[in-house]
N, C-alpha and C. Protein backbone atom coordinates (compact mmCIF):
# COMPACT_ATOMS: atom_id res chain seq x y z
N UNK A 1 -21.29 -6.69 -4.21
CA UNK A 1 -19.85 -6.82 -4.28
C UNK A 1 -19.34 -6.91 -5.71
N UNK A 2 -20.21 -7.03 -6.78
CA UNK A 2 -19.53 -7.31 -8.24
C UNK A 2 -19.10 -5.43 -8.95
N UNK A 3 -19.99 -4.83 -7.65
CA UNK A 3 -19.28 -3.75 -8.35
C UNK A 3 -17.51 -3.18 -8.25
N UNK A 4 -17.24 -3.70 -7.19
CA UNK A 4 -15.96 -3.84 -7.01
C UNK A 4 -15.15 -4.61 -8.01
N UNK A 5 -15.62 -5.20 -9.33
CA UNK A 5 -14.58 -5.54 -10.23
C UNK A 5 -14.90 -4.74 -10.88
N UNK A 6 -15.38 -3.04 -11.23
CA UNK A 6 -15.26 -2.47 -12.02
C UNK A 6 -15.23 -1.38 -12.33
N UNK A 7 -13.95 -1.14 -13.27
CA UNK A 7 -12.91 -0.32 -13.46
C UNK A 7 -13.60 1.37 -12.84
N UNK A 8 -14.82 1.84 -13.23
CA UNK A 8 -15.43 3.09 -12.65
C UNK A 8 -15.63 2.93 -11.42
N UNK A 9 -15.97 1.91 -10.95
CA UNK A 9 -16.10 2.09 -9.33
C UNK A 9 -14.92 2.85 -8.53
N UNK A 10 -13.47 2.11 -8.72
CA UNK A 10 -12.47 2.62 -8.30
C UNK A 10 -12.05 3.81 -9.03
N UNK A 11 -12.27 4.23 -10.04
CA UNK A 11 -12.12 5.55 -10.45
C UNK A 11 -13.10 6.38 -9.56
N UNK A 12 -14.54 6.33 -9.58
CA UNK A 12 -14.82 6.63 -8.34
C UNK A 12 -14.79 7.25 -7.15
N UNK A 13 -14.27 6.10 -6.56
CA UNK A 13 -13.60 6.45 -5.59
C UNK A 13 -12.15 6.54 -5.06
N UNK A 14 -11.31 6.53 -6.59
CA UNK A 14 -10.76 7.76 -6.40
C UNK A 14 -10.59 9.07 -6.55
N UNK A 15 -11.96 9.61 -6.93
CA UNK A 15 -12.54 11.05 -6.86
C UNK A 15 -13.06 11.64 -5.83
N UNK A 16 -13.48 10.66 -4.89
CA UNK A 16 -14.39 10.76 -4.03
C UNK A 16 -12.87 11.39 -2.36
N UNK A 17 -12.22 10.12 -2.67
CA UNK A 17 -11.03 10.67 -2.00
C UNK A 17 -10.40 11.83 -1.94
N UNK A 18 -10.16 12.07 -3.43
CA UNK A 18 -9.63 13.61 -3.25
C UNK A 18 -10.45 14.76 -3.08
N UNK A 19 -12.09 14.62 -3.05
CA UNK A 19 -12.48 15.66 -2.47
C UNK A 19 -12.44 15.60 -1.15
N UNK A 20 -12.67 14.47 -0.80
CA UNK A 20 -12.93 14.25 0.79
C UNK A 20 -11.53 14.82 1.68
N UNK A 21 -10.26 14.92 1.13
CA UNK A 21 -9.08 15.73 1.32
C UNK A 21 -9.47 16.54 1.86
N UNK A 22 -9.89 17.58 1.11
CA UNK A 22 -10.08 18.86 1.11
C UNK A 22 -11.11 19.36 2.50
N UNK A 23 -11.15 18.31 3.23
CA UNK A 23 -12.55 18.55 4.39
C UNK A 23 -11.52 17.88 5.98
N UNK A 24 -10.08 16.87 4.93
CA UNK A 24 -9.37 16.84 6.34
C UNK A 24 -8.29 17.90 6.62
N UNK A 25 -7.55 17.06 8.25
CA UNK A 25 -6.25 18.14 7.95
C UNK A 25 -5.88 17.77 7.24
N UNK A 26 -4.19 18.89 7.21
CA UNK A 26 -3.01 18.64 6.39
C UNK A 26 -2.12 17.07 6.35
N UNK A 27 -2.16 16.87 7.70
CA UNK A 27 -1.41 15.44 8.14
C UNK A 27 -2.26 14.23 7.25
N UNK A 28 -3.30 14.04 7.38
CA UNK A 28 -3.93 12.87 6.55
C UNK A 28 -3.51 13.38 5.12
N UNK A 29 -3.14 14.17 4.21
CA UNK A 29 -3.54 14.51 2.85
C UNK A 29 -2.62 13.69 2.21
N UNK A 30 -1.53 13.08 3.15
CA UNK A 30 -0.66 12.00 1.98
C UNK A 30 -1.15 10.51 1.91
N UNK A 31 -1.70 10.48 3.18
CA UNK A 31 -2.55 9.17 3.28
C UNK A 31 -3.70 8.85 2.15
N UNK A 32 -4.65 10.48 1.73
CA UNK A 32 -5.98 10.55 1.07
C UNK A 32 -5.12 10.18 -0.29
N UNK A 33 -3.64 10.65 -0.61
CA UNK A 33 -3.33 10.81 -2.16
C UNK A 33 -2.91 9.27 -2.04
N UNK A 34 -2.45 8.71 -1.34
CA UNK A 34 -1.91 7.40 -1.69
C UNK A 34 -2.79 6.19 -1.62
N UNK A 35 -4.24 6.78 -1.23
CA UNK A 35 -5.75 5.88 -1.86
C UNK A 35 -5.92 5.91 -2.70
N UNK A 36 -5.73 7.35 -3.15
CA UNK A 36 -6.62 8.24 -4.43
C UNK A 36 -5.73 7.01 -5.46
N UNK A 37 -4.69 7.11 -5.44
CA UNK A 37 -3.25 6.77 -6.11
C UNK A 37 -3.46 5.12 -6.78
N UNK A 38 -4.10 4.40 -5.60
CA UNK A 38 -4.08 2.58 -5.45
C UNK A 38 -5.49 2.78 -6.44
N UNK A 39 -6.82 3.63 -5.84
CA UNK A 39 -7.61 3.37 -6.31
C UNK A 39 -7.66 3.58 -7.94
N UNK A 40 -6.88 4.43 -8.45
CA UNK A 40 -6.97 5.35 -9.85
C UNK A 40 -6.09 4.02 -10.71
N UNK A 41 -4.95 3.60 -9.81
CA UNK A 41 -4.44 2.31 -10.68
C UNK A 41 -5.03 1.16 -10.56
N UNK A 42 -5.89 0.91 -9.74
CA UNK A 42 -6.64 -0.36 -10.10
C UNK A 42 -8.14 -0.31 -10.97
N UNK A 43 -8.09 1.06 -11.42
CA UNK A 43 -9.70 1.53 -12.58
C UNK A 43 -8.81 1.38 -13.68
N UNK A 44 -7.04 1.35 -13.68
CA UNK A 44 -6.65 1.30 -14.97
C UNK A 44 -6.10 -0.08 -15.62
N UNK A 45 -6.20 -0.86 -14.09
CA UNK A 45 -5.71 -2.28 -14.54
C UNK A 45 -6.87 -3.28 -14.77
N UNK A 46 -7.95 -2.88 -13.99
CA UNK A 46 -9.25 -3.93 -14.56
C UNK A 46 -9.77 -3.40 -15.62
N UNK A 47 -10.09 -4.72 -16.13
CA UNK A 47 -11.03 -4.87 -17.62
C UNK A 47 -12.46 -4.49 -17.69
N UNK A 48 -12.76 -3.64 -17.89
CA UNK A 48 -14.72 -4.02 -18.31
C UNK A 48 -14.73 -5.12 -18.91
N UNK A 49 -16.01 -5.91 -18.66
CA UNK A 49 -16.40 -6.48 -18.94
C UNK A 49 -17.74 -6.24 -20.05
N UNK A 50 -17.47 -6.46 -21.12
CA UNK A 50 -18.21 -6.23 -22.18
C UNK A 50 -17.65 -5.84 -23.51
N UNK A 51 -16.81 -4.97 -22.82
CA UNK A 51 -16.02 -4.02 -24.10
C UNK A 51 -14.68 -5.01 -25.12
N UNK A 52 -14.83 -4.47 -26.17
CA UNK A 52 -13.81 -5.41 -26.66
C UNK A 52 -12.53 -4.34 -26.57
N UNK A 53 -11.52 -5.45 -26.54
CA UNK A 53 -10.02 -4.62 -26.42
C UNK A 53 -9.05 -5.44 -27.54
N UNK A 54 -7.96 -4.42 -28.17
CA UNK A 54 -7.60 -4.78 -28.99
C UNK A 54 -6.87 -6.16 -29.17
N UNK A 55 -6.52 -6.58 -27.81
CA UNK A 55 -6.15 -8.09 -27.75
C UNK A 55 -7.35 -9.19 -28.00
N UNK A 56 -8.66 -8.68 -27.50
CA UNK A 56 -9.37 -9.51 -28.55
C UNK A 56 -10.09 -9.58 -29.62
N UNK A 57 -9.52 -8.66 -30.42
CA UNK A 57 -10.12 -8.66 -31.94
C UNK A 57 -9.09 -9.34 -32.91
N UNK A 58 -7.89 -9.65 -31.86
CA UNK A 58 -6.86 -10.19 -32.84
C UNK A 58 -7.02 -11.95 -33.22
């Protein structure tokens, strides 16, 4: 479960979503983009852990 705090996981799978689109119908494809969508903004709101960011070098 610790991979779920991090940021590539949900990038991930939000890649994984938009291929998997492409294998449903048309009717699911707003459902697949509005995963793709949650998942792609939560790889951009968590932190790695390790990396330094410019708030802490200050």
């Amino acid at each position: 479960m610790n991979r779920l705090k991090e940021a590539s996981t949900w990038a991930g799978l939000g890649v994984l979503f938009q291929v998997a689109k492409a294998f449903l119908p048309p009717q699911y494809h707003i459902c697949v983009d509005g995963a793709s969508a949650v998942a792609g903004a939560l790889a951009g709101v968590i932190r790695d852990k390790g990396l330094p960011t410019p708030v802490d070098a200050k």
